[in-house]
N, C-alpha and C. Protein backbone atom coordinates (compact mmCIF):
# COMPACT_ATOMS: atom_id res chain seq x y z
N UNK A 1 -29.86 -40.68 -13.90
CA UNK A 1 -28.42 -40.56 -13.79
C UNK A 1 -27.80 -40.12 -15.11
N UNK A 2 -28.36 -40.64 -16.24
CA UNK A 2 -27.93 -40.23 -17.44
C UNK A 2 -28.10 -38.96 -17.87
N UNK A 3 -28.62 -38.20 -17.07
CA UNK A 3 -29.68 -36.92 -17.36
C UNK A 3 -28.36 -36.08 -16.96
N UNK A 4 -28.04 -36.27 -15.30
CA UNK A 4 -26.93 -35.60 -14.94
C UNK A 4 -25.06 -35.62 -15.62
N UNK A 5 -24.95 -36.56 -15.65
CA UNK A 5 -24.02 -37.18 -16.75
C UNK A 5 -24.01 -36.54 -18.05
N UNK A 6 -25.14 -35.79 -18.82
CA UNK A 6 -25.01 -35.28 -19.75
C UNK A 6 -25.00 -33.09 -19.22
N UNK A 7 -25.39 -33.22 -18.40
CA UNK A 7 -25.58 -32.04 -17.72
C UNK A 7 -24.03 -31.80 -17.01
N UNK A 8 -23.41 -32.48 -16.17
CA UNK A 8 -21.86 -32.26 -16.08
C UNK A 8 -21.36 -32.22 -17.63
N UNK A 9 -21.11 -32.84 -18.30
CA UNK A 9 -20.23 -32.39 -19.67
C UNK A 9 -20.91 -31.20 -20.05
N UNK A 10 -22.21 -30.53 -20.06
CA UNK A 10 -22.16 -29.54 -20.64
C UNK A 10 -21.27 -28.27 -19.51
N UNK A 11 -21.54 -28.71 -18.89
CA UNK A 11 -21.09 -27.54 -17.57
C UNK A 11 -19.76 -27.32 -17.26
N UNK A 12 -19.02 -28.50 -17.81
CA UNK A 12 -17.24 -28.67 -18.11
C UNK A 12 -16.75 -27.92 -19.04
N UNK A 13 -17.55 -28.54 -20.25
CA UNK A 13 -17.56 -27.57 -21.88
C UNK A 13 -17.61 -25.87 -21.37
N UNK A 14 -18.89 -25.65 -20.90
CA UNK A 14 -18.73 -24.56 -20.94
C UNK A 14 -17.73 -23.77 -20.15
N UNK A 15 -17.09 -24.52 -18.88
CA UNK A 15 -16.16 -24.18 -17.95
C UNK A 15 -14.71 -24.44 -19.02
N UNK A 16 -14.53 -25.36 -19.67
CA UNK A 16 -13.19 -25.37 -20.33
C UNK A 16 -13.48 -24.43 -21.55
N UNK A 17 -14.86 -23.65 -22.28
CA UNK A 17 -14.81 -22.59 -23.30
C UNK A 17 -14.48 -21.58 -22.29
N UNK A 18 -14.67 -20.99 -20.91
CA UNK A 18 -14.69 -19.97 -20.24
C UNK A 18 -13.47 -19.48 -20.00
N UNK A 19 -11.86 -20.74 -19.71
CA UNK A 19 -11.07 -20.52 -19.21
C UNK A 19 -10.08 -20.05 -20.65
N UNK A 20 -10.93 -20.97 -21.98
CA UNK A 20 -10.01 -21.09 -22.99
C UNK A 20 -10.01 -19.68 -23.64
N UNK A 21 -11.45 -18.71 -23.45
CA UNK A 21 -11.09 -17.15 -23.65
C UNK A 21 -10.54 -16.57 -22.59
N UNK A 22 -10.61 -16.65 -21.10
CA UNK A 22 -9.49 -15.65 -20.81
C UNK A 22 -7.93 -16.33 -20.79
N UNK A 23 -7.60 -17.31 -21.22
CA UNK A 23 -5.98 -17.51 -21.57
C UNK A 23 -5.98 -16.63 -22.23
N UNK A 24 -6.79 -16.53 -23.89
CA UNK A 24 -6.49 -15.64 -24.84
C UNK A 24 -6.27 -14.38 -24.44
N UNK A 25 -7.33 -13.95 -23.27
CA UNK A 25 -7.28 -12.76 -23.16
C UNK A 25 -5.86 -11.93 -22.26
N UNK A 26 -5.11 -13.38 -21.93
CA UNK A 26 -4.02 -12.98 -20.89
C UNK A 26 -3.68 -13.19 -21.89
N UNK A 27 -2.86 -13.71 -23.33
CA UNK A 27 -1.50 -14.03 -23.97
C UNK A 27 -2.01 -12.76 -25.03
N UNK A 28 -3.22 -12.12 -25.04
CA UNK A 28 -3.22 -11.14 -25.90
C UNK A 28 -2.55 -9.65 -26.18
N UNK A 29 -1.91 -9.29 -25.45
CA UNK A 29 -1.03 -8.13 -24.80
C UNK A 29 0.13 -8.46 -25.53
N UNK A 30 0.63 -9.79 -25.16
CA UNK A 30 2.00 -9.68 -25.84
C UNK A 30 2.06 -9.89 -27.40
N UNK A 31 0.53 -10.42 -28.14
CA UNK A 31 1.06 -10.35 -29.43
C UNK A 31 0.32 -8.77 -29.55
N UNK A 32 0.07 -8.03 -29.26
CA UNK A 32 -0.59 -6.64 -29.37
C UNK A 32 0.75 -5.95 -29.65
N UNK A 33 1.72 -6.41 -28.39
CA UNK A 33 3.21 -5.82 -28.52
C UNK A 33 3.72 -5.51 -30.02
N UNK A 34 3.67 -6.84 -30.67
CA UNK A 34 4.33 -6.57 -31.72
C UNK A 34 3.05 -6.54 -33.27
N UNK A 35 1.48 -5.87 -32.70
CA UNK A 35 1.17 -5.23 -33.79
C UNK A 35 0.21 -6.82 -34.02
N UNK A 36 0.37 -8.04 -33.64
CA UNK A 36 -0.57 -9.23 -33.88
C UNK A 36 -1.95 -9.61 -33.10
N UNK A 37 -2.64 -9.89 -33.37
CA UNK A 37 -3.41 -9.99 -32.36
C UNK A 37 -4.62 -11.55 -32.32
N UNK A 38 -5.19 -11.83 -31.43
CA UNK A 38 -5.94 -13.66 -31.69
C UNK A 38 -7.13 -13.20 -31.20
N UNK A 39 -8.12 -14.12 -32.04
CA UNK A 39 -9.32 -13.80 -32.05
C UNK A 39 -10.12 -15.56 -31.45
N UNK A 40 -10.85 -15.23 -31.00
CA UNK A 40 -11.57 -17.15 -30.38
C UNK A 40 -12.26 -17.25 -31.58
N UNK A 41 -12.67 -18.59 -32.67
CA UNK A 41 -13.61 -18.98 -33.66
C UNK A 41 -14.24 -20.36 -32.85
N UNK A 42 -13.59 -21.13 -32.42
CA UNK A 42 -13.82 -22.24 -31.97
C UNK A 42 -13.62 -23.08 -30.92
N UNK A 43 -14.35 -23.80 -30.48
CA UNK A 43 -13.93 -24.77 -29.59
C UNK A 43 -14.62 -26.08 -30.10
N UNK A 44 -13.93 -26.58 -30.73
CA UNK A 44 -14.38 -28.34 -31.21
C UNK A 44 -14.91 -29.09 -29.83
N UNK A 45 -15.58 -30.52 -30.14
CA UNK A 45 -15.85 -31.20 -29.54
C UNK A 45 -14.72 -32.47 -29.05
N UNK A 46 -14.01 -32.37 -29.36
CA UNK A 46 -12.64 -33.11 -29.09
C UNK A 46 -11.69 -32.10 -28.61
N UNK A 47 -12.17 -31.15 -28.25
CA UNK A 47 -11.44 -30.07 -27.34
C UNK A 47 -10.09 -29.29 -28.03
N UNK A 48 -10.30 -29.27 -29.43
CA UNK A 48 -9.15 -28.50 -30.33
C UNK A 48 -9.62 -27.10 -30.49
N UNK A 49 -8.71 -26.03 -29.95
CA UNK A 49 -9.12 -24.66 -30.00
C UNK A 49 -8.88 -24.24 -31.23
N UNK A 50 -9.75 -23.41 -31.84
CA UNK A 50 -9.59 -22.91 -32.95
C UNK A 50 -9.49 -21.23 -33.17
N UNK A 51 -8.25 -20.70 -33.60
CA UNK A 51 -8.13 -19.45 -33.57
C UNK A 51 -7.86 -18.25 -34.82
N UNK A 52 -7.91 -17.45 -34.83
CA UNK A 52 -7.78 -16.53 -35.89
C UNK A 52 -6.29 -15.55 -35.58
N UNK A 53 -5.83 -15.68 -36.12
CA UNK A 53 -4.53 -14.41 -35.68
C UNK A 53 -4.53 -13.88 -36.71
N UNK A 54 -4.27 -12.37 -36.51
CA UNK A 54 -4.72 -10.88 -37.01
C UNK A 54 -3.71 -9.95 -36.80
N UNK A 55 -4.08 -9.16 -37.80
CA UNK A 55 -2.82 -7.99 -37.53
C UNK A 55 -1.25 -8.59 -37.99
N UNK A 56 -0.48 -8.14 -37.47
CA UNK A 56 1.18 -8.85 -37.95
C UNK A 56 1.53 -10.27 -37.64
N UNK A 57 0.13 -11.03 -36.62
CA UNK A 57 0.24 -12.17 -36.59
C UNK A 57 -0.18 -13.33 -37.99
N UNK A 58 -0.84 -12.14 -38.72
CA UNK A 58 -1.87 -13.25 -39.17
C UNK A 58 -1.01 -13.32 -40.64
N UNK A 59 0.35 -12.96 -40.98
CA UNK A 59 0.99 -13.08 -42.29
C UNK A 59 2.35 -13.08 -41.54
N UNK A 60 2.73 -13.26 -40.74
CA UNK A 60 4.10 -13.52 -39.77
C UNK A 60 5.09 -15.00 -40.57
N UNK A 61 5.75 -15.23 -40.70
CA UNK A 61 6.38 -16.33 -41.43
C UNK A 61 6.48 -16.87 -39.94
N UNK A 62 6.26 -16.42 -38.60
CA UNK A 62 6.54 -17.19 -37.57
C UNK A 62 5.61 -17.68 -36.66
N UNK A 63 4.38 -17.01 -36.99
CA UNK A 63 2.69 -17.39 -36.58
C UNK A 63 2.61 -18.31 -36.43
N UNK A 64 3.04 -19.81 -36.70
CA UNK A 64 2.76 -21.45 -36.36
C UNK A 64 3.85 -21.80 -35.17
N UNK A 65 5.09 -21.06 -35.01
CA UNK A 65 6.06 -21.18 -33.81
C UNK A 65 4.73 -20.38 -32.56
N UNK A 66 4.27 -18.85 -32.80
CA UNK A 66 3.72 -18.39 -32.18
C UNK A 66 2.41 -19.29 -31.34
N UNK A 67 1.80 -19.74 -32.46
CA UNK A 67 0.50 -20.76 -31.84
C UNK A 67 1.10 -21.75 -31.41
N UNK A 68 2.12 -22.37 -31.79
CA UNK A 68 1.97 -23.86 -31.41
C UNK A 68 3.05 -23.58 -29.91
N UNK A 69 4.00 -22.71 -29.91
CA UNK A 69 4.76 -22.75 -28.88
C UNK A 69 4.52 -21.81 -27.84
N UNK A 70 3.65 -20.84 -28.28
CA UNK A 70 3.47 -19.80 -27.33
C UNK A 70 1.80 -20.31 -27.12
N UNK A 71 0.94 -20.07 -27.58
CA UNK A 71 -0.33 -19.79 -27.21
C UNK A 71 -0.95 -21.22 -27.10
N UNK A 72 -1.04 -22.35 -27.49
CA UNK A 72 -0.87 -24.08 -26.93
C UNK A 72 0.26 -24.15 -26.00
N UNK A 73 0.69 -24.12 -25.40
CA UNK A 73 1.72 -24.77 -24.78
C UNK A 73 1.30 -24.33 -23.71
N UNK A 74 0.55 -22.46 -22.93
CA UNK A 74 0.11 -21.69 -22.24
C UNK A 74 -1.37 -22.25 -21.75
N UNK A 75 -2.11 -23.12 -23.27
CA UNK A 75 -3.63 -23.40 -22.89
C UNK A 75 -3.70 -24.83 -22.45
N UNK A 76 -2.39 -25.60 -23.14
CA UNK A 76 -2.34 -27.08 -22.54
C UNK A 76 -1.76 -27.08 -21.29
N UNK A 77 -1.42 -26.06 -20.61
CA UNK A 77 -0.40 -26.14 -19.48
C UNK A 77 -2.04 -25.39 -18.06
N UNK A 78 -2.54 -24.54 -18.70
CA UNK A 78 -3.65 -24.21 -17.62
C UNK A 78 -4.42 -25.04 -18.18
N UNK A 79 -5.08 -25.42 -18.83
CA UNK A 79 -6.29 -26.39 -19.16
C UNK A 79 -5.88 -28.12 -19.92
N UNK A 80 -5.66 -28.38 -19.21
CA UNK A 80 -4.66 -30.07 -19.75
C UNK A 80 -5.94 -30.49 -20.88
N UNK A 81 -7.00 -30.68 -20.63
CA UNK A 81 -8.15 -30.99 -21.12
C UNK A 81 -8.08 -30.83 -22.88
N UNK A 82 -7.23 -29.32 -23.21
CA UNK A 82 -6.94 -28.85 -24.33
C UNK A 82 -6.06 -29.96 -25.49
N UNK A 83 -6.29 -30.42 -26.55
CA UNK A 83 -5.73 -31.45 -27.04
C UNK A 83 -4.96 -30.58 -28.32
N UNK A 84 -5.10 -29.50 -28.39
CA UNK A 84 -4.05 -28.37 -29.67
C UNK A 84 -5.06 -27.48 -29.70
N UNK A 85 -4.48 -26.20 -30.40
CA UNK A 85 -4.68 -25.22 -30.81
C UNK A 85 -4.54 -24.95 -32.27
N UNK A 86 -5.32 -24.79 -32.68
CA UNK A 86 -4.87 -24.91 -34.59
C UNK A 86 -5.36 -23.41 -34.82
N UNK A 87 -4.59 -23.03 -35.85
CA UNK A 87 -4.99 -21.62 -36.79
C UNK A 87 -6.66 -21.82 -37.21
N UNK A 88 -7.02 -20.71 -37.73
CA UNK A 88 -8.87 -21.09 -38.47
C UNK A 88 -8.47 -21.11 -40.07
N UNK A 89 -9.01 -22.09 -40.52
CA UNK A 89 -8.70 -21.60 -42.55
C UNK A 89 -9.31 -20.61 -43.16
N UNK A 90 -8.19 -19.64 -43.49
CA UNK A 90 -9.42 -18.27 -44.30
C UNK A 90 -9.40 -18.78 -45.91
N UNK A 91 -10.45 -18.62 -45.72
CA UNK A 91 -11.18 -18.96 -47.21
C UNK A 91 -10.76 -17.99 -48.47
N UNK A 92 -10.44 -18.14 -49.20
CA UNK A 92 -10.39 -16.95 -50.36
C UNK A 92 -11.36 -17.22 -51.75
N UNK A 93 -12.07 -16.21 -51.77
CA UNK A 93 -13.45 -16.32 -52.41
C UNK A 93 -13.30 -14.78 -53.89
C-alpha cells in the first residue's frame, strides 16, 4: 500500500508540473504583448512555482504586480494545489 501511496504523489507532481507549464503557456501571449516574456525553472516540493521573466518583463518596475497578480492568481485559481509563484534569483557573477 505504501508502494502505491508513493506512486500517486508522483503521478499528481507530475500532473500538477504538466498543468503548471501550460498555464504559462496560456498567460504567455499577453506578456509577449508588451515585449516580456516567462520561462518555467521550477517546481519546488511544497508546490512553489518558480519562474524567470525575460525580455521587458524581467527589468519592469512592475514585474512583482505582474507575477504575483497576474500569473499566481491565474495558477492558484486553475491549480489550488499551487501555494505562490516566486521570481528565480539571477545570480551576478
Amino acid at each position: 500500500m505504501h508502494r502505491l501511496c508513493q506512486h500517486n504523489e508522483t503521478m499528481d507532481r507530475e500532473t500538477i508540473l504538466r498543468k503548471v507549464k501550460n498555464v504559462l503557456e496560456q498567460v504567455r501571449p499577453y506578456l509577449q504583448q508588451d515585449g516580456g516574456d516567462v520561462n518555467f525553472v521550477e517546481l519546488t516540493d511544497d508546490n512553489v512555482v518558480i519562474v524567470e521573466l525575460t525580455g521587458a518583463c524581467g527589468n519592469c518596475p512592475h514585474s512583482r504586480s505582474t507575477l504575483k497578480n497576474g500569473i499566481e492568481a491565474v495558477m492558484k485559481k486553475v491549480i489550488p494545489e499551487i501555494k505562490a509563484v516566486e521570481q528565480a534569483e539571477t545570480l551576478e557573477l
